[in-house]
PDB file of N, CA and C in Angstrom:
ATOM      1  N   UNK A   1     124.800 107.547 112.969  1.00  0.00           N
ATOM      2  CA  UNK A   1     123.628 107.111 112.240  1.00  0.00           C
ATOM      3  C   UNK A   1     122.790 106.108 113.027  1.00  0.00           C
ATOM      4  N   UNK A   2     123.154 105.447 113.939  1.00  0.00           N
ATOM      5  CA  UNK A   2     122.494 104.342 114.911  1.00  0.00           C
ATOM      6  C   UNK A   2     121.235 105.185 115.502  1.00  0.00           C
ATOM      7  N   UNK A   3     121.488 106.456 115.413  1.00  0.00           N
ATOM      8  CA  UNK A   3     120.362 107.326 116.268  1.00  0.00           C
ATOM      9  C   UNK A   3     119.349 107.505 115.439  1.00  0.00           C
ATOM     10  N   UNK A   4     118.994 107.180 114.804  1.00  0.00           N
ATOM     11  CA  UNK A   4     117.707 106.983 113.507  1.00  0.00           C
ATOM     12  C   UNK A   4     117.512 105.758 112.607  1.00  0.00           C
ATOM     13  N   UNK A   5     116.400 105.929 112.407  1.00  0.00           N
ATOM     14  CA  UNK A   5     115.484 104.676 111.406  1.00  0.00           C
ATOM     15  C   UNK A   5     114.350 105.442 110.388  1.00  0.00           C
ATOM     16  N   UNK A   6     115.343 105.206 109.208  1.00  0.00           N
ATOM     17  CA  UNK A   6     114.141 105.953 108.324  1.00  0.00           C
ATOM     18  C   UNK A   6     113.730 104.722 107.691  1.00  0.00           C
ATOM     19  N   UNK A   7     112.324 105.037 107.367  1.00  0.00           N
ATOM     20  CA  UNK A   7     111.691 104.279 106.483  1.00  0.00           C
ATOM     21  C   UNK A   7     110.795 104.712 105.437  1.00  0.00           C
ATOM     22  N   UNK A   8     111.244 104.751 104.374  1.00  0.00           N
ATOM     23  CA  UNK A   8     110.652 105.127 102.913  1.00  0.00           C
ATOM     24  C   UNK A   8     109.685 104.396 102.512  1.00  0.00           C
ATOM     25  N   UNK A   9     108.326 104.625 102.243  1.00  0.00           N
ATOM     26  CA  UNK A   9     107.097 104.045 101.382  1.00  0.00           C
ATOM     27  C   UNK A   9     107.388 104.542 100.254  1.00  0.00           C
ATOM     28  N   UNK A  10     106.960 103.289  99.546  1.00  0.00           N
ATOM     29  CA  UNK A  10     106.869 103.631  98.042  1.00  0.00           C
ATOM     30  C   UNK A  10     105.420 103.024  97.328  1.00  0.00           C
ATOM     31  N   UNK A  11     104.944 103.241  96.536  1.00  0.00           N
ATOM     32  CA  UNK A  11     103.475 102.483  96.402  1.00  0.00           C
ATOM     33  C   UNK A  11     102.704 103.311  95.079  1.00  0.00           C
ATOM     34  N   UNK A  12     101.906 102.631  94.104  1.00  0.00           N
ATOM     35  CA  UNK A  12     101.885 103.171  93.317  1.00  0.00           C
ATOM     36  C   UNK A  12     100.775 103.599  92.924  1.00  0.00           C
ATOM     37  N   UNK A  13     100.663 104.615  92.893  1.00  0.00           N
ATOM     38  CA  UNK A  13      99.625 105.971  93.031  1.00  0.00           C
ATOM     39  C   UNK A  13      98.831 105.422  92.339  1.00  0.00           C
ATOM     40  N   UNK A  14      98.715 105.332  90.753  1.00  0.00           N
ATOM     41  CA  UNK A  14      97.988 105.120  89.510  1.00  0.00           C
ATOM     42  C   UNK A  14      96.752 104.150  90.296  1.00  0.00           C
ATOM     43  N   UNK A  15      97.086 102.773  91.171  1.00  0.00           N
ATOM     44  CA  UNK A  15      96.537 101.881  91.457  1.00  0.00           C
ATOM     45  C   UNK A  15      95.282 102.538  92.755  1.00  0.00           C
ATOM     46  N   UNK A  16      96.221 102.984  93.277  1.00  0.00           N
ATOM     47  CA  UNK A  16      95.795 103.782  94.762  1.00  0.00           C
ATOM     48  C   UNK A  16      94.545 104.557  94.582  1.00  0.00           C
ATOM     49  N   UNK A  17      94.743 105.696  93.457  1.00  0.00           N
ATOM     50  CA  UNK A  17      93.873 106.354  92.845  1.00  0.00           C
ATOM     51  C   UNK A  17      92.414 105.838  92.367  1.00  0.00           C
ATOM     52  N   UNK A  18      92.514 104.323  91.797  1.00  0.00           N
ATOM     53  CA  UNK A  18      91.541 104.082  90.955  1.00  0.00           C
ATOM     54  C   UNK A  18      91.165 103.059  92.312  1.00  0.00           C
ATOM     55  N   UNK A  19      91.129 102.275  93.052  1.00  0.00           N
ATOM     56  CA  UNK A  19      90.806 101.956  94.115  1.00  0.00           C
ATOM     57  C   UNK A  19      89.717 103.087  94.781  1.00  0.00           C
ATOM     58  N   UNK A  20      90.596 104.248  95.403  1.00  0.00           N
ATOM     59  CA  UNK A  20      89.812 105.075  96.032  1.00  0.00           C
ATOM     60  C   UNK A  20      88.306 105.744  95.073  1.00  0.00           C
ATOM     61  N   UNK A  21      88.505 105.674  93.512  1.00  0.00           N
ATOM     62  CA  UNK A  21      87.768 106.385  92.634  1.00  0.00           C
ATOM     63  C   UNK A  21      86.761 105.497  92.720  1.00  0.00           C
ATOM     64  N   UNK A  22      87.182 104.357  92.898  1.00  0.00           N
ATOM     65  CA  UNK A  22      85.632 102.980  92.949  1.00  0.00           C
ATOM     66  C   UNK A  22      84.859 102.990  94.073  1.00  0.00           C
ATOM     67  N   UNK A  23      85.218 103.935  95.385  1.00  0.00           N
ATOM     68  CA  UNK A  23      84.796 103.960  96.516  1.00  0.00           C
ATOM     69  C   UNK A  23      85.229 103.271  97.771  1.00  0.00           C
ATOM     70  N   UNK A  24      86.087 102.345  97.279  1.00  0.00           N
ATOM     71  CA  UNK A  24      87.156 102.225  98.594  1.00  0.00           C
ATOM     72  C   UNK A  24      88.190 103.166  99.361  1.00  0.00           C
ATOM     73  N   UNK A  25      87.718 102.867 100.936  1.00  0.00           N
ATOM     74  CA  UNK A  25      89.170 103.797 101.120  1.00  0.00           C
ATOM     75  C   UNK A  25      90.047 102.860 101.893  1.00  0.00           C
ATOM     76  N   UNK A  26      90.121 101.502 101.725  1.00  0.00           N
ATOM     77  CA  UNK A  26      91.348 100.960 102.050  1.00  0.00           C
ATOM     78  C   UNK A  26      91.893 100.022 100.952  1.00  0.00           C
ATOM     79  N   UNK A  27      93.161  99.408 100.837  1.00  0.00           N
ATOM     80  CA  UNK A  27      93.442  98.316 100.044  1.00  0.00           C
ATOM     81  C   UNK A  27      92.598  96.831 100.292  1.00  0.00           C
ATOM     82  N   UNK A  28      92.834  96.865 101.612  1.00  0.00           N
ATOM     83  CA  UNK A  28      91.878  95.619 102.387  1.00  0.00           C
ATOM     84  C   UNK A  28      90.203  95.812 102.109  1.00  0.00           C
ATOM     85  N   UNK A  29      89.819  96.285 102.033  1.00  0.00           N
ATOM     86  CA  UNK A  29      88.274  96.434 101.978  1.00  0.00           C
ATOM     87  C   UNK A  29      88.109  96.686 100.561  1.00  0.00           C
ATOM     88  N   UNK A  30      88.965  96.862  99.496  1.00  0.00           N
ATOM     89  CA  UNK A  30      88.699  96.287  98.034  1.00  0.00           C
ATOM     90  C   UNK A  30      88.954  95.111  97.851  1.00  0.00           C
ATOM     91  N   UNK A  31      90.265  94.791  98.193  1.00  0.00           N
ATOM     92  CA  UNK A  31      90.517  93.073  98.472  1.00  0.00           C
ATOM     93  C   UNK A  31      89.545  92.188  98.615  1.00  0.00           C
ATOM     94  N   UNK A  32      88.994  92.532 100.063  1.00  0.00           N
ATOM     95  CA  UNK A  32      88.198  91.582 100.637  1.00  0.00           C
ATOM     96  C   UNK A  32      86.841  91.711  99.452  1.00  0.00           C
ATOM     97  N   UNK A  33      86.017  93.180  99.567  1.00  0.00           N
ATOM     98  CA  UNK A  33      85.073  93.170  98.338  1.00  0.00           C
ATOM     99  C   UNK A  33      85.118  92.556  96.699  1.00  0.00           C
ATOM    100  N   UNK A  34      86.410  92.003  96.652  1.00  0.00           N
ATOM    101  CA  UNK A  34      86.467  91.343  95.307  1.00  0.00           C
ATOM    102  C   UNK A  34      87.202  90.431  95.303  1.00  0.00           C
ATOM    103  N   UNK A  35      87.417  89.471  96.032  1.00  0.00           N
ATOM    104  CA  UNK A  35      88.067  88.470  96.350  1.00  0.00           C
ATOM    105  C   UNK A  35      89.364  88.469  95.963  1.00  0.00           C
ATOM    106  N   UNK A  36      90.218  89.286  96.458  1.00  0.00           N
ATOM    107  CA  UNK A  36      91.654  89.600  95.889  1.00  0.00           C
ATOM    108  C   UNK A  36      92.528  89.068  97.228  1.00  0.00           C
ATOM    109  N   UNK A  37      93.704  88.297  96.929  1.00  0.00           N
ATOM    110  CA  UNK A  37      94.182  88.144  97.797  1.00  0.00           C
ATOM    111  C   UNK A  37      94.894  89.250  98.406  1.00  0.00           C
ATOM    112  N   UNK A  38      94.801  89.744  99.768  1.00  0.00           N
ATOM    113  CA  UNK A  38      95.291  91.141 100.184  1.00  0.00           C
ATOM    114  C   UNK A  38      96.755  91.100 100.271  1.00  0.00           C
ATOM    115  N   UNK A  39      97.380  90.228 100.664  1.00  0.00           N
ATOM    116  CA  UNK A  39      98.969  90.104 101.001  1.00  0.00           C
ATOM    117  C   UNK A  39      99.576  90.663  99.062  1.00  0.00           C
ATOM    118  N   UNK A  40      98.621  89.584  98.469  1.00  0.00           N
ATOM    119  CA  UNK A  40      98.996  89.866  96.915  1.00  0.00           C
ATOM    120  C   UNK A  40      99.119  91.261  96.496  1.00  0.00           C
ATOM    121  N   UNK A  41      97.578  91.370  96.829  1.00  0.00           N
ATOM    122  CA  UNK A  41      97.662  93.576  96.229  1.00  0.00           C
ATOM    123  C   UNK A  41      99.027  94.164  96.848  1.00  0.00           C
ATOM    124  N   UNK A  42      99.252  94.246  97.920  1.00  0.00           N
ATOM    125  CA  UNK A  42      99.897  94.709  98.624  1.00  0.00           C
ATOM    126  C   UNK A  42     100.996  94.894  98.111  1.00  0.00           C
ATOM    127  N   UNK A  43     101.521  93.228  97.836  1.00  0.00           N
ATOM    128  CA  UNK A  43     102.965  93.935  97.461  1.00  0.00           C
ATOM    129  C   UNK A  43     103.038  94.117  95.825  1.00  0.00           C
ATOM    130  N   UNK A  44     101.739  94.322  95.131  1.00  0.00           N
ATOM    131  CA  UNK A  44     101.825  94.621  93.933  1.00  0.00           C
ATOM    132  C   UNK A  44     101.852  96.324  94.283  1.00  0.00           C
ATOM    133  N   UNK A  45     101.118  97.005  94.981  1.00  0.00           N
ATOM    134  CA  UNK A  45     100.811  98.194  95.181  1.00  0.00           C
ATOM    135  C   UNK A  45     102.282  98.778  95.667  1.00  0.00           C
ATOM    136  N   UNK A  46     102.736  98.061  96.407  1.00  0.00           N
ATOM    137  CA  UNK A  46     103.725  98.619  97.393  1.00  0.00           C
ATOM    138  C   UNK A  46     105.662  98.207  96.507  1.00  0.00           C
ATOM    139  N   UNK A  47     104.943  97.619  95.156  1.00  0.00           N
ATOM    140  CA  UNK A  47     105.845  97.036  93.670  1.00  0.00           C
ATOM    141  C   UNK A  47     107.029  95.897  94.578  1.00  0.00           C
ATOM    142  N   UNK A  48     106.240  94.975  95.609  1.00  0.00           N
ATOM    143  CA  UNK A  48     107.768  94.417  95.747  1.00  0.00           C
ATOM    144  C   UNK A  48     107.695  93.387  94.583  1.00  0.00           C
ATOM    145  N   UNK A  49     106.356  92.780  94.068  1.00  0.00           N
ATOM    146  CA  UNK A  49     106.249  91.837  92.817  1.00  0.00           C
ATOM    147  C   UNK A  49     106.132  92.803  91.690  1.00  0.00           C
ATOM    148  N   UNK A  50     105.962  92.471  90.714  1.00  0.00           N
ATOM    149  CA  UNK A  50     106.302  92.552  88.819  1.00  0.00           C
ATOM    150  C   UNK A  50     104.634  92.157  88.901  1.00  0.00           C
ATOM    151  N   UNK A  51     103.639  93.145  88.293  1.00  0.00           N
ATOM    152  CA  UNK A  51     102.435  92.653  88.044  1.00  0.00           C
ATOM    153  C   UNK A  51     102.751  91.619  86.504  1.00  0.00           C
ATOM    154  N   UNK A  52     103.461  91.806  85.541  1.00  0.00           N
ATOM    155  CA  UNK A  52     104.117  90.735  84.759  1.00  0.00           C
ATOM    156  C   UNK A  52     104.834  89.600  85.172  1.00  0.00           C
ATOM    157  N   UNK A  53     104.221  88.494  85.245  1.00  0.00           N
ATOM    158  CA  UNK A  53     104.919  86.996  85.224  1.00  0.00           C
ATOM    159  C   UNK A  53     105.700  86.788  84.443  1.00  0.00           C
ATOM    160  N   UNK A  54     106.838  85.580  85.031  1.00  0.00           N
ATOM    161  CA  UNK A  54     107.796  85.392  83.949  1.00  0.00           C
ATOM    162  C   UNK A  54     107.435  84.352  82.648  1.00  0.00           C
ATOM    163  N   UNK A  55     105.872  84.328  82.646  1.00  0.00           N
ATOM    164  CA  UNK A  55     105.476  84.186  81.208  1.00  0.00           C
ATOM    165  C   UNK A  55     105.258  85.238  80.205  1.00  0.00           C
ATOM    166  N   UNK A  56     105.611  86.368  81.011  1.00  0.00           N
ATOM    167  CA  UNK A  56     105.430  87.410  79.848  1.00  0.00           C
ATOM    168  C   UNK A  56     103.576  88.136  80.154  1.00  0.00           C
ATOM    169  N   UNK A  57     103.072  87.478  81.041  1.00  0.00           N
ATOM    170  CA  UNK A  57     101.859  87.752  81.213  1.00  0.00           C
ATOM    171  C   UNK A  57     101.054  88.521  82.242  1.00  0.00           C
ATOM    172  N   UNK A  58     100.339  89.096  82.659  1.00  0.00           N
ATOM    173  CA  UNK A  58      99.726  89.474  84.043  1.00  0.00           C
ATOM    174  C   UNK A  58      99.932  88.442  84.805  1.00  0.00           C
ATOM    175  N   UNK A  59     100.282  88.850  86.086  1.00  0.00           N
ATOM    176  CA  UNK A  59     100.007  87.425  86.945  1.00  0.00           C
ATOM    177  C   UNK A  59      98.541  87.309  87.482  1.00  0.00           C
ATOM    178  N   UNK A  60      98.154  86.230  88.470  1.00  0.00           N
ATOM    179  CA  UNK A  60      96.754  86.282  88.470  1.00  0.00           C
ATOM    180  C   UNK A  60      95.985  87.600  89.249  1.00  0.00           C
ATOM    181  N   UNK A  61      96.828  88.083  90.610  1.00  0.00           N
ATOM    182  CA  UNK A  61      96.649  89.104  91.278  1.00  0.00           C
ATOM    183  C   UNK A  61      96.662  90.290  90.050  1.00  0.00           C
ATOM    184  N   UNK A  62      97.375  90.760  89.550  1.00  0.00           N
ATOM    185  CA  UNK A  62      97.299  91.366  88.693  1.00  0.00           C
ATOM    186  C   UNK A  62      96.114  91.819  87.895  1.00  0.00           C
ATOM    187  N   UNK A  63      95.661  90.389  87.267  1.00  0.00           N
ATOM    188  CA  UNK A  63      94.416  90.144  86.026  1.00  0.00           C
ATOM    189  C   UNK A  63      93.131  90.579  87.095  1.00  0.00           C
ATOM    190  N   UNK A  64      92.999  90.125  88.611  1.00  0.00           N
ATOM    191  CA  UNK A  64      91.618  90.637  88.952  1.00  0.00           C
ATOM    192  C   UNK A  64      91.928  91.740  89.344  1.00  0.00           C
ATOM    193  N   UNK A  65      92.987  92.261  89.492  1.00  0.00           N
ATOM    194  CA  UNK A  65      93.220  94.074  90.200  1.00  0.00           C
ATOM    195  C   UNK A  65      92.288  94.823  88.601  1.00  0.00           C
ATOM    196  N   UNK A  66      92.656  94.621  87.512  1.00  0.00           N
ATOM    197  CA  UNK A  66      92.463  94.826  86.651  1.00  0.00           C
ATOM    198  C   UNK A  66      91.258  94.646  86.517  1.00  0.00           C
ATOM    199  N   UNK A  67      90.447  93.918  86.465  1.00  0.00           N
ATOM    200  CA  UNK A  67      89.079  93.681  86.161  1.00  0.00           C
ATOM    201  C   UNK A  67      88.038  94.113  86.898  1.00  0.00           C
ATOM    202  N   UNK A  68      88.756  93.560  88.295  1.00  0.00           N
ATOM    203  CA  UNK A  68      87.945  94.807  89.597  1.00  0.00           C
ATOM    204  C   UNK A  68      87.374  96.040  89.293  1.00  0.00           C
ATOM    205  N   UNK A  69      88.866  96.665  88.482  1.00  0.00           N
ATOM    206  CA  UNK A  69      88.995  98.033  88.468  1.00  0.00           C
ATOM    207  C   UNK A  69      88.025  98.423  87.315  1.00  0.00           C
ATOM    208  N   UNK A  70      87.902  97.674  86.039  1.00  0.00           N
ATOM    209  CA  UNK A  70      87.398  97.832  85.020  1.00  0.00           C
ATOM    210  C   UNK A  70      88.229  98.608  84.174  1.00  0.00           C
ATOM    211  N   UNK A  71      89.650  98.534  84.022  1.00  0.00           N
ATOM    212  CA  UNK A  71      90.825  99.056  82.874  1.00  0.00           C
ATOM    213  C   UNK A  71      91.421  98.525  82.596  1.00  0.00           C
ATOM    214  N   UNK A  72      92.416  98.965  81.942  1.00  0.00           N
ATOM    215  CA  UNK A  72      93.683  97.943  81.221  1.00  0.00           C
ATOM    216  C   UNK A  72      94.879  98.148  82.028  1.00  0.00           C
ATOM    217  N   UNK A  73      95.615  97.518  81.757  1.00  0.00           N
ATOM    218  CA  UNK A  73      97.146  97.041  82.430  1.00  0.00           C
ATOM    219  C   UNK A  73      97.923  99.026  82.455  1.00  0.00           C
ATOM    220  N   UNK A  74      97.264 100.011  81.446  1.00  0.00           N
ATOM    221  CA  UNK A  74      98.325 100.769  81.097  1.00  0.00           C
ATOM    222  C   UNK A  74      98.008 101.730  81.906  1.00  0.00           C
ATOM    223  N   UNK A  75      96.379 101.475  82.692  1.00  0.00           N
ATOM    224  CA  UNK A  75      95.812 102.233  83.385  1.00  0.00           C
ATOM    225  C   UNK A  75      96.668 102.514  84.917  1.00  0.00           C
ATOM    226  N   UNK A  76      97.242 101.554  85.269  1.00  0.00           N
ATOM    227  CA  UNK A  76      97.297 101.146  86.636  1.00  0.00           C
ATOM    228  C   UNK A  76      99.027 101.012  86.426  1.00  0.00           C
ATOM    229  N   UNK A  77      99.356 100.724  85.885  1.00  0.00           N
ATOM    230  CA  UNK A  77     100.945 100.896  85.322  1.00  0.00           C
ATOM    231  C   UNK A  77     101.860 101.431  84.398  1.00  0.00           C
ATOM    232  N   UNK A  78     102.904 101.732  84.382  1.00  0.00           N
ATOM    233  CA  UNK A  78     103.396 102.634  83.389  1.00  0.00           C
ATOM    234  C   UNK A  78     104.296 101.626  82.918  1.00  0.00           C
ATOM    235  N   UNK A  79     105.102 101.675  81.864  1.00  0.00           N
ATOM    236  CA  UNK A  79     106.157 100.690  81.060  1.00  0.00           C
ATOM    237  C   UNK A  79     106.846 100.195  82.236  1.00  0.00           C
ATOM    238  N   UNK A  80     107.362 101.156  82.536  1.00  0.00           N
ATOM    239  CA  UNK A  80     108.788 100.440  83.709  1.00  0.00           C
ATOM    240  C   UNK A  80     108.069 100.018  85.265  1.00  0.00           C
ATOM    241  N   UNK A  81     106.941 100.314  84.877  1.00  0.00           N
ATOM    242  CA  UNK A  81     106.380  99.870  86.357  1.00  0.00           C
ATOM    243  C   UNK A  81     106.191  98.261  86.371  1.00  0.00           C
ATOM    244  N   UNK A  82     105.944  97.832  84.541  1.00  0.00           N
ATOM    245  CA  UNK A  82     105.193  96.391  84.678  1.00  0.00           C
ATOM    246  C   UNK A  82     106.340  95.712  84.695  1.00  0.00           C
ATOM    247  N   UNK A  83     107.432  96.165  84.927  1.00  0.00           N
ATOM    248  CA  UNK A  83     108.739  94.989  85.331  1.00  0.00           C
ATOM    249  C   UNK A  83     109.553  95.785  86.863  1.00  0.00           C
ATOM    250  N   UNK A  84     109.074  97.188  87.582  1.00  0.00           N
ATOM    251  CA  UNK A  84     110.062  96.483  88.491  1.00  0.00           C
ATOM    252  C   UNK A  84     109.712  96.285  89.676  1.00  0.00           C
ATOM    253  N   UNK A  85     110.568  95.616  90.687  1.00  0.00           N
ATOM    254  CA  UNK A  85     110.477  95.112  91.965  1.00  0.00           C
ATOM    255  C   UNK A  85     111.439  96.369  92.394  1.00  0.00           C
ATOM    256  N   UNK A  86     110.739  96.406  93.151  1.00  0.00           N
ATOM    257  CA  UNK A  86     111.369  97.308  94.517  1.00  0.00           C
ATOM    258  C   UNK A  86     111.891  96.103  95.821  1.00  0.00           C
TER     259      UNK A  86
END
């Protein structure tokens, strides 16, 4: 097994989709166009964070991905998406 390196992307479409539907075609160049922190999207997109805080709430990256976008939380996530970390 030393003779290979796989590496699996994972990243979540729903988000990806509505990004590209607004006329972006990168994560970074929506970021930057709406003052989103990019490291943030990223690992919301790529689920290593919980767009839910442990207040029970959107976190802030979250709330402008959302507003950017012009939808709701259910748009861009599914139940089990808004709690897990990859």
């Amino acid at each position: 097994m030393s003779d290979y390196s796989l590496k699996l992307t994972i990243r979540n479409a729903r988000i990806l989709r509505e990004i590209e539907k607004a006329g972006y075609s990168t994560q970074a160049e929506f970021a930057r166009a709406n003052d989103i922190n990019i490291q943030g999207l990223n690992n919301i997109v790529a689920m290593r964070e919980c767009p839910i805080g442990r207040d029970g709430r959107l976190t802030k990256t979250a709330q402008k991905l959302c507003d950017a976008l012009c939808v709701l939380p259910e748009d861009l996530w599914t139940e089990n998406q808004l709690f897990a970390r990859l």
